[in-house]
N, C-alpha and C. Protein backbone atom coordinates (compact mmCIF):
# COMPACT_ATOMS: atom_id res chain seq x y z
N UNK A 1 122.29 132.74 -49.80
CA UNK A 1 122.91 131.54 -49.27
C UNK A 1 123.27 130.66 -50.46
N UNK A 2 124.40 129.94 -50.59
CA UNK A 2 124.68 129.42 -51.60
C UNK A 2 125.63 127.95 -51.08
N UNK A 3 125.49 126.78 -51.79
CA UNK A 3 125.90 125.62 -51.46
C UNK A 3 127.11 125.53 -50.81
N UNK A 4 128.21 126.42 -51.86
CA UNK A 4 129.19 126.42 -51.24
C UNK A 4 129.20 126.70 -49.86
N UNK A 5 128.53 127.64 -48.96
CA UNK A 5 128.81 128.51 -47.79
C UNK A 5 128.05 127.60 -46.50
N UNK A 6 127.22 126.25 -47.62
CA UNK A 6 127.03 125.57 -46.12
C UNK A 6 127.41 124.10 -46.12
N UNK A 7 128.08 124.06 -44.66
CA UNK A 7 128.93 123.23 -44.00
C UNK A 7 128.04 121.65 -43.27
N UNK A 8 129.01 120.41 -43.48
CA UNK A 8 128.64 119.81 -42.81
C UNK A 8 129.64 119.64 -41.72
N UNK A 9 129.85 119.20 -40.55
CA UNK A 9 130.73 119.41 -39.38
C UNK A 9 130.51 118.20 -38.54
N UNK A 10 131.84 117.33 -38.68
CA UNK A 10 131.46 116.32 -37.92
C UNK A 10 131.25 116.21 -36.74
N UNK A 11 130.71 115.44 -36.01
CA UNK A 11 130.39 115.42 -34.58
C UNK A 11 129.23 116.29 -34.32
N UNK A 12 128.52 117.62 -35.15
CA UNK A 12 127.96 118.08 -35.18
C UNK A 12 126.83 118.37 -35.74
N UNK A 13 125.42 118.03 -35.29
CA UNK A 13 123.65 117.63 -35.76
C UNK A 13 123.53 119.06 -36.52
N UNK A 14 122.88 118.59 -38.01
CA UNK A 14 122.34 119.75 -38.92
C UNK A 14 123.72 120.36 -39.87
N UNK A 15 123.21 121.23 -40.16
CA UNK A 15 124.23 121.89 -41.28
C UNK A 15 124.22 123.79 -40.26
N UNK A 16 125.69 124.10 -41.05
CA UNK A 16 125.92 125.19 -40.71
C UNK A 16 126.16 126.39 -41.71
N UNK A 17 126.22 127.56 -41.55
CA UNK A 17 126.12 128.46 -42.65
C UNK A 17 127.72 129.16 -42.35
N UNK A 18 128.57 129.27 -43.42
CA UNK A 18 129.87 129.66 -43.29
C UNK A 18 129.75 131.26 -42.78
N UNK A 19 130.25 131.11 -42.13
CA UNK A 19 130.89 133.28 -41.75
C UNK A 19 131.89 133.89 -42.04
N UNK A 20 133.09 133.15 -41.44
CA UNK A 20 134.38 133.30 -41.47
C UNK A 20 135.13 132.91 -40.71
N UNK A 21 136.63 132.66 -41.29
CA UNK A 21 137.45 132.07 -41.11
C UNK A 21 138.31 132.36 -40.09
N UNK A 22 139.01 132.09 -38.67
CA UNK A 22 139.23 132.13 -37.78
C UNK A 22 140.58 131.88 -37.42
N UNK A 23 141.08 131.95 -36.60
CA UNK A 23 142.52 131.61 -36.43
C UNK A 23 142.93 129.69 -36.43
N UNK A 24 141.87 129.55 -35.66
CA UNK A 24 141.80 128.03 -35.43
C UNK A 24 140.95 127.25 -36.74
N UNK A 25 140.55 127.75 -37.09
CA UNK A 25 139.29 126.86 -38.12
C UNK A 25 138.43 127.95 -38.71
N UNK A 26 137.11 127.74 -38.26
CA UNK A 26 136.06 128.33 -39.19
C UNK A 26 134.37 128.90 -38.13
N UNK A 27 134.25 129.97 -38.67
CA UNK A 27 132.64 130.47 -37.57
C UNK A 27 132.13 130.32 -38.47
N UNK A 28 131.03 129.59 -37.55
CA UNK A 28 129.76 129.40 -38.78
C UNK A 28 128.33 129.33 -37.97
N UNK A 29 127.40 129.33 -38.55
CA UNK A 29 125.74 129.59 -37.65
C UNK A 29 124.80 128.72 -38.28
N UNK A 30 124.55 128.11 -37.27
CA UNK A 30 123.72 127.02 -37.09
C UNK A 30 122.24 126.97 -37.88
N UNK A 31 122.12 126.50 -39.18
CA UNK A 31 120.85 127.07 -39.63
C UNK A 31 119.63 126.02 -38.94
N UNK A 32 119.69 125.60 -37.77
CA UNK A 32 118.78 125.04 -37.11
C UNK A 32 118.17 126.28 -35.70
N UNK A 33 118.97 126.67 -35.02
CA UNK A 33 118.47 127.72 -34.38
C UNK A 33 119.55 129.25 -34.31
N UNK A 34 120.40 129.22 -35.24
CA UNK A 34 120.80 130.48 -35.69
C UNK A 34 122.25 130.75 -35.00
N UNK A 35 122.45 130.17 -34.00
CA UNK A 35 123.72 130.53 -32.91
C UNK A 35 125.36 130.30 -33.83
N UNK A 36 126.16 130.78 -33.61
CA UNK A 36 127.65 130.73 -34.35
C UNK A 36 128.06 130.42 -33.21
N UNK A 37 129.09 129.42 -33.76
CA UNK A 37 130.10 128.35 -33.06
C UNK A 37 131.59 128.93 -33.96
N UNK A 38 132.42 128.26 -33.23
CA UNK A 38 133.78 128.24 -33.64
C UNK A 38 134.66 127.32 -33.70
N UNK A 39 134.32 126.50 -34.96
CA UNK A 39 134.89 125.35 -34.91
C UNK A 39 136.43 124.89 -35.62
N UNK A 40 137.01 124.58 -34.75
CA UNK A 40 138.91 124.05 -34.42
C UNK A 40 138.90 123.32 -36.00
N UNK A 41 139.67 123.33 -36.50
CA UNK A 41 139.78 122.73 -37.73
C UNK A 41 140.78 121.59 -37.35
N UNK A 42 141.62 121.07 -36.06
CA UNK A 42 141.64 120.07 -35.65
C UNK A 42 141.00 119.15 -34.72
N UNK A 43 139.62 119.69 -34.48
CA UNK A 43 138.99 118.65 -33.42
C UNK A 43 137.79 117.97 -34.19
N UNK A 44 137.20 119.23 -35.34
CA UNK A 44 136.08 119.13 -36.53
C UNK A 44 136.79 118.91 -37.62
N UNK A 45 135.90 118.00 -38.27
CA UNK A 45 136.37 118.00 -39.98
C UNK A 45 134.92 118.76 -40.63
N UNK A 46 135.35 119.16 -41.13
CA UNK A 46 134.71 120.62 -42.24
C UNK A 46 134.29 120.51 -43.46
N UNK A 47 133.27 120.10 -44.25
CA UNK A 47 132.84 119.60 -45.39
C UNK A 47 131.78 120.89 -45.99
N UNK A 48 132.61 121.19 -46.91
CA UNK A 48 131.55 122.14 -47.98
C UNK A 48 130.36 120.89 -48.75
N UNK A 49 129.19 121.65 -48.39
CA UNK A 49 128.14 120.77 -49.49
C UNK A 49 128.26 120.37 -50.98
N UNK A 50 128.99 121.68 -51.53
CA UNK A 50 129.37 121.69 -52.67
C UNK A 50 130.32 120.68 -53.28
N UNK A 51 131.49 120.02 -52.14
CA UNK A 51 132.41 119.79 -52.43
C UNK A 51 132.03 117.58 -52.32
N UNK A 52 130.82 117.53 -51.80
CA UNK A 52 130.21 116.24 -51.60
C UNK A 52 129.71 115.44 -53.13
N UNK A 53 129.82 114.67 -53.35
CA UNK A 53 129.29 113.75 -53.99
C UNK A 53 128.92 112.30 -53.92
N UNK A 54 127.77 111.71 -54.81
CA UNK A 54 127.01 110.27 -54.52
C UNK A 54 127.71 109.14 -55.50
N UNK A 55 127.77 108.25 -55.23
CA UNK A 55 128.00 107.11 -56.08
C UNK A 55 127.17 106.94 -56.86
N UNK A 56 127.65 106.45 -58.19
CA UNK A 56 126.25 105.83 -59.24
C UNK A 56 126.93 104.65 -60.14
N UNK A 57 126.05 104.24 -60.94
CA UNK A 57 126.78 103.38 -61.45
C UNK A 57 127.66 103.80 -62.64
N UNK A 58 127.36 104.90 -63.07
CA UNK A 58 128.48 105.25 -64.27
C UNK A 58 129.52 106.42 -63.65
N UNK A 59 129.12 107.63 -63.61
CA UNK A 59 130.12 108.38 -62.89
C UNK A 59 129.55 108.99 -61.37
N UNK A 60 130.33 109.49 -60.38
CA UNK A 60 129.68 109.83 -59.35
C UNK A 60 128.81 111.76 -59.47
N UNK A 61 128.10 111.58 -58.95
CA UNK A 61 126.83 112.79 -59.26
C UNK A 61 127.10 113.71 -58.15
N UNK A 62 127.17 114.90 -58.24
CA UNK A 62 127.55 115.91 -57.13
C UNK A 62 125.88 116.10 -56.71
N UNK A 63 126.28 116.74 -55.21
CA UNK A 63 125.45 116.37 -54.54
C UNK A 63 124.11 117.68 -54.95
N UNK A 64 124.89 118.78 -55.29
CA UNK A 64 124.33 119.74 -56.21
C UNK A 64 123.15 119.12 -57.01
N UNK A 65 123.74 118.17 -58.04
CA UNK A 65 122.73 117.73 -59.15
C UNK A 65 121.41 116.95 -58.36
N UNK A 66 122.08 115.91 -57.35
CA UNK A 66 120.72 115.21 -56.39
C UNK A 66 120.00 116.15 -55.86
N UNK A 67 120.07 116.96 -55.02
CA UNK A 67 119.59 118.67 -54.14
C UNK A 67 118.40 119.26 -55.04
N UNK A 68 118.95 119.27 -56.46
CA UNK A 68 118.22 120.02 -57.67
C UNK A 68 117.45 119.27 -57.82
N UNK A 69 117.52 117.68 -58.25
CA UNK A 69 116.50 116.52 -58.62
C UNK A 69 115.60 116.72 -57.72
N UNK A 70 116.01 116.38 -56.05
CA UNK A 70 114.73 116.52 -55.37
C UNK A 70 114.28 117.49 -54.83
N UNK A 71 114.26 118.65 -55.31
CA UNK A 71 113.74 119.77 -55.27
C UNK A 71 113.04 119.73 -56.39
N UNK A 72 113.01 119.32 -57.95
CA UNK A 72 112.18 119.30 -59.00
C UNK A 72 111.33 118.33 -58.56
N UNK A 73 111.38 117.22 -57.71
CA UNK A 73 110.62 115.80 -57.74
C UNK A 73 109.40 116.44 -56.45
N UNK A 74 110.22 117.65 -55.52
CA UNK A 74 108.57 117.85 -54.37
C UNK A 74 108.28 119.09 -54.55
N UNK A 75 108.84 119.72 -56.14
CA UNK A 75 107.90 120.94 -56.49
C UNK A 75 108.59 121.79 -55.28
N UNK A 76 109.43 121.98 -55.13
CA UNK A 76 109.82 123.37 -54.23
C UNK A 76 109.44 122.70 -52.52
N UNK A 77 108.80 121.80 -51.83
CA UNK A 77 108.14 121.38 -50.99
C UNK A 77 109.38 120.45 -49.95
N UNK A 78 109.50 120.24 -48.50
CA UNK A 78 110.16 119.13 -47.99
C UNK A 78 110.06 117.68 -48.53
N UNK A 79 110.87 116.81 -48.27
CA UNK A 79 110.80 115.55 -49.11
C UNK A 79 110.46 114.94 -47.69
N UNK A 80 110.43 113.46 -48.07
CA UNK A 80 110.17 112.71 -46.65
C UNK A 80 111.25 112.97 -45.75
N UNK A 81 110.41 112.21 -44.54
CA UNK A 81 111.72 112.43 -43.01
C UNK A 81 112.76 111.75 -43.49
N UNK A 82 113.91 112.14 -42.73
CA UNK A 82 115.18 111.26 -42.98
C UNK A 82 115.07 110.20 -42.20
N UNK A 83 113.66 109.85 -40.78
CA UNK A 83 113.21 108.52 -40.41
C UNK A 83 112.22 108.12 -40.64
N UNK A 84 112.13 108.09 -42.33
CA UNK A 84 110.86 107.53 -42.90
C UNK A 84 111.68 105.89 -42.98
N UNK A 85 111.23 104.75 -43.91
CA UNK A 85 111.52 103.64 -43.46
C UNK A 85 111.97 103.27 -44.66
N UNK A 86 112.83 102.00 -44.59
CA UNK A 86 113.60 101.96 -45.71
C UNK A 86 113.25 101.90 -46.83
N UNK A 87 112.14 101.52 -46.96
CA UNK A 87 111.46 101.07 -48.30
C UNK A 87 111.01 102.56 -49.06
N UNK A 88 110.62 103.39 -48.45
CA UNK A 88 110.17 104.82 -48.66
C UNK A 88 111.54 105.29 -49.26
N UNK A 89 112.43 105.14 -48.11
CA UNK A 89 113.81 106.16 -48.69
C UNK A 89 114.57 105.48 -50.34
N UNK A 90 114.26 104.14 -50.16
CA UNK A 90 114.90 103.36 -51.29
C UNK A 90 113.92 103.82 -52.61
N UNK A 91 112.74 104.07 -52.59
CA UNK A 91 111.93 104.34 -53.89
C UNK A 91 111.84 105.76 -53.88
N UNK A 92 112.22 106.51 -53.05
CA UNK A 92 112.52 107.87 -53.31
C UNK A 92 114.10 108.10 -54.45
N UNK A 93 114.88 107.33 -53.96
CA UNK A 93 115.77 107.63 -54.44
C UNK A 93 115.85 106.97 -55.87
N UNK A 94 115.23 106.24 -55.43
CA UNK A 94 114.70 105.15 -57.35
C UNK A 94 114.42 106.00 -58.27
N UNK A 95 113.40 107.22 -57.58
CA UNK A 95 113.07 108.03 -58.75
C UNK A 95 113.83 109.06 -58.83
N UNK A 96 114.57 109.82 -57.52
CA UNK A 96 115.39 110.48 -58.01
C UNK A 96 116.45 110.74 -58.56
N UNK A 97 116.76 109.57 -57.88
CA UNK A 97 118.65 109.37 -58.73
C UNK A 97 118.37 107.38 -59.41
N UNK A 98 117.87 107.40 -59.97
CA UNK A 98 117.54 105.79 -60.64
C UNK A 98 119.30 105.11 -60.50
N UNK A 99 120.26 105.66 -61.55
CA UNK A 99 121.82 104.86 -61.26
C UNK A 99 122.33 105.14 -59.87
N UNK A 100 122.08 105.09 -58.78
CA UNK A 100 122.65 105.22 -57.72
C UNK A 100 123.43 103.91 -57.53
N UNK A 101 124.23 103.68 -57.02
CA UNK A 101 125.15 102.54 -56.60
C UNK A 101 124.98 102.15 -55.45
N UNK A 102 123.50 100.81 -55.60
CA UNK A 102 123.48 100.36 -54.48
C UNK A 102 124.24 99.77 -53.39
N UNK A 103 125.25 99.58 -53.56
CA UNK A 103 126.47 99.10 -52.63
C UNK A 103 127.13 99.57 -51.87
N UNK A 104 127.42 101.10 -52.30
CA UNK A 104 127.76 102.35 -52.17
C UNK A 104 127.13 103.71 -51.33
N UNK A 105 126.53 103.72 -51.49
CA UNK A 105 125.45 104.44 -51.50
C UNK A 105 123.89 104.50 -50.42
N UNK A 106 124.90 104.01 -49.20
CA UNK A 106 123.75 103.16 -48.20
C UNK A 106 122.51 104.21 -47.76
N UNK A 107 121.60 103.09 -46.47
CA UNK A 107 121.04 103.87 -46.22
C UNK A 107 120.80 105.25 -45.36
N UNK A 108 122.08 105.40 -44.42
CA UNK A 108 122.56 106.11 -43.75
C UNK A 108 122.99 107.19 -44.45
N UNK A 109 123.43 107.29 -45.78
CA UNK A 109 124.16 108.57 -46.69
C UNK A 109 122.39 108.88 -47.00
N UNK A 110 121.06 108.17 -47.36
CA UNK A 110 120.10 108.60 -48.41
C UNK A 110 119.29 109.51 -46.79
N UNK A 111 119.62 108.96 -45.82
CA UNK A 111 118.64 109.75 -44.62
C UNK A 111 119.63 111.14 -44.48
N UNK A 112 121.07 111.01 -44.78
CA UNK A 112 121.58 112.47 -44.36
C UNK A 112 120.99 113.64 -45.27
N UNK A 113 121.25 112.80 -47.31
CA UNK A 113 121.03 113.82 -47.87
C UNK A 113 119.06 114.28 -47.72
N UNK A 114 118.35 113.18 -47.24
CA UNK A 114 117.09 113.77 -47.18
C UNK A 114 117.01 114.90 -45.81
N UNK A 115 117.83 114.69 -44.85
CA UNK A 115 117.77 115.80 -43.34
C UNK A 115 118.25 116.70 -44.02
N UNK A 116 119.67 116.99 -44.46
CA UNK A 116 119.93 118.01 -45.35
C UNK A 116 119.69 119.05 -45.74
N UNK A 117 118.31 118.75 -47.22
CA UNK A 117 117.60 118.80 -48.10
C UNK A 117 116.36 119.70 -47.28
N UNK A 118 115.88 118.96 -46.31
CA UNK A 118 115.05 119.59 -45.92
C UNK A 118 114.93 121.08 -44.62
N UNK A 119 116.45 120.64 -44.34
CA UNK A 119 117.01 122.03 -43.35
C UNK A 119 116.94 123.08 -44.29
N UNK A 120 117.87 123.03 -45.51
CA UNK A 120 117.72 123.83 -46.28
C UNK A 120 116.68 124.10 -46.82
N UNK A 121 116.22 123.99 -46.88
CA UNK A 121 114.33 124.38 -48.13
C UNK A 121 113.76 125.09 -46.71
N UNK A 122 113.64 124.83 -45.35
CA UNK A 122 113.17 125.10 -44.32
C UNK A 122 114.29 126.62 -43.84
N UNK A 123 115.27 126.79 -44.34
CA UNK A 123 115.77 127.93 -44.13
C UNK A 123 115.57 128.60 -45.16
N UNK A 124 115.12 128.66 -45.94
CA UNK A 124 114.96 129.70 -47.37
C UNK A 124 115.52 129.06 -49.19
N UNK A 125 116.56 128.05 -48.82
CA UNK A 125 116.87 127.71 -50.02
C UNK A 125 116.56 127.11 -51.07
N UNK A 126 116.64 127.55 -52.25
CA UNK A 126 115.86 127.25 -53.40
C UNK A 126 116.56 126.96 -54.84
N UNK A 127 117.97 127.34 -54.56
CA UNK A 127 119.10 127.31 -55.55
C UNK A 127 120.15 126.06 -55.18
N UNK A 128 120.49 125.49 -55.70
CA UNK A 128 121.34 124.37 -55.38
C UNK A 128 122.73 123.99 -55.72
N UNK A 129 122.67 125.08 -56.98
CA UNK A 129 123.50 125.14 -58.21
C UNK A 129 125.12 125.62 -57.72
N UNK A 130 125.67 124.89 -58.34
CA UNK A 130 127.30 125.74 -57.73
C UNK A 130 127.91 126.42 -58.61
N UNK A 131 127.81 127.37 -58.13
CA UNK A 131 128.74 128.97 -59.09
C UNK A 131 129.92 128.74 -59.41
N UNK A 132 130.57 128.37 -60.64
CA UNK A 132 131.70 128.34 -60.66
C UNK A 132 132.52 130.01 -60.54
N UNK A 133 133.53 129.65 -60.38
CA UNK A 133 134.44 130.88 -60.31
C UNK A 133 134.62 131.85 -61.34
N UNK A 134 134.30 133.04 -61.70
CA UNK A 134 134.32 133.23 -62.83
C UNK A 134 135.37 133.49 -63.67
N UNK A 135 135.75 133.19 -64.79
CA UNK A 135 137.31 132.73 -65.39
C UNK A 135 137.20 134.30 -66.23
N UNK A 136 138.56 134.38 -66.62
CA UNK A 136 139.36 135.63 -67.41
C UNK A 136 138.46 135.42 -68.57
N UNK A 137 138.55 136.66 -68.98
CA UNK A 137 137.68 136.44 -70.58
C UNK A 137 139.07 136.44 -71.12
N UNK A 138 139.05 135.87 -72.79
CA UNK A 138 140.02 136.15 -73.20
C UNK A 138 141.03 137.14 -74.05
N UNK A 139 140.03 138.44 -73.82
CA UNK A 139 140.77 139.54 -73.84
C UNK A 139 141.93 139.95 -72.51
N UNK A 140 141.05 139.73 -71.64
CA UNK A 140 142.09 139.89 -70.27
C UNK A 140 143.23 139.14 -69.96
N UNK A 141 143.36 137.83 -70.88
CA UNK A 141 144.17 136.57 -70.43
C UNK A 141 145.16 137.36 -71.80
N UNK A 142 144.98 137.72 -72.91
CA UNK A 142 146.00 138.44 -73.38
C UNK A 142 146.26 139.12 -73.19
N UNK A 143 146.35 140.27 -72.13
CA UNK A 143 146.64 141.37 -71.99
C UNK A 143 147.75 141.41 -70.88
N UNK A 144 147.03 140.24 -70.09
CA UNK A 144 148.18 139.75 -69.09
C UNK A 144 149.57 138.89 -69.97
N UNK A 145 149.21 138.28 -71.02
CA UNK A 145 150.93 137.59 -71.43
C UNK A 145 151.23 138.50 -71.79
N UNK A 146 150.98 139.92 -72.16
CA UNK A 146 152.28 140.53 -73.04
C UNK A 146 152.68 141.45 -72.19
């Protein structure tokens, strides 16, 4: 399972695991109790995890790098509920992401990425990291100009 392949889906509780791509939109399975849906790519909007990022005060932090932080900060372990109370979620994030952009950055975004966070670790995941694509070496990139 890898960041890229899971989905957030609006209108729709939890995260989903990508399958494939459909005439209308996208199938994907519910990593809360496993079932595949088929969701319209005009009734849902469709968000790769990968493709998310947080406000901070210098540049914005992919959501990758936060995922990784608090996974180093509970040792491999769930973090608090996403209805723990504000003061909890605000000094969680103090230590995990210290430049966060309080303005930005409310408390409604810090309870999603903690529900998140913890679907995933609760389905198996342990990697957070996003694979880039892997590029031409540059023997191959000359071989193609000539």
């Amino acid at each position: 399972m890898k960041l890229r392949d899971i989905l957030a889906i609006s209108g729709e509780p939890g995260l989903y695991l990508y399958i494939a791509g459909s005439r209308n939109g996208v199938i994907a399975q519910s990593l809360v109790d496993g079932r595949r849906k088929n969701f319209s790519g005009t009734h849902s909007r469709v968000s790769s995890l990968a493709e998310i990022s947080i406000f901070t005060d210098d540049e914005d932090v992919s959501l990758s790098e936060v995922l990784t932080r608090l996974y180093g900060h509970t040792e491999g372990q769930q973090t608090i509920s996403h209805k723990a109370s504000e003061v909890e979620m605000r000094s969680l994030f103090d230590q995990v992401l210290p430049t966060y952009d309080r303005e930005r950055f409310h408390l409604s975004d810090m309870r999603k990425v903690c529900q998140w966070f913890n679907l995933m670790v609760a389905a198996g995941m342990t990697d957070f990291t996003i694979e880039e694509p892997a590029e031409e070496s540059t023997e191959e990139a000359e071989a193609t100009e000539e």
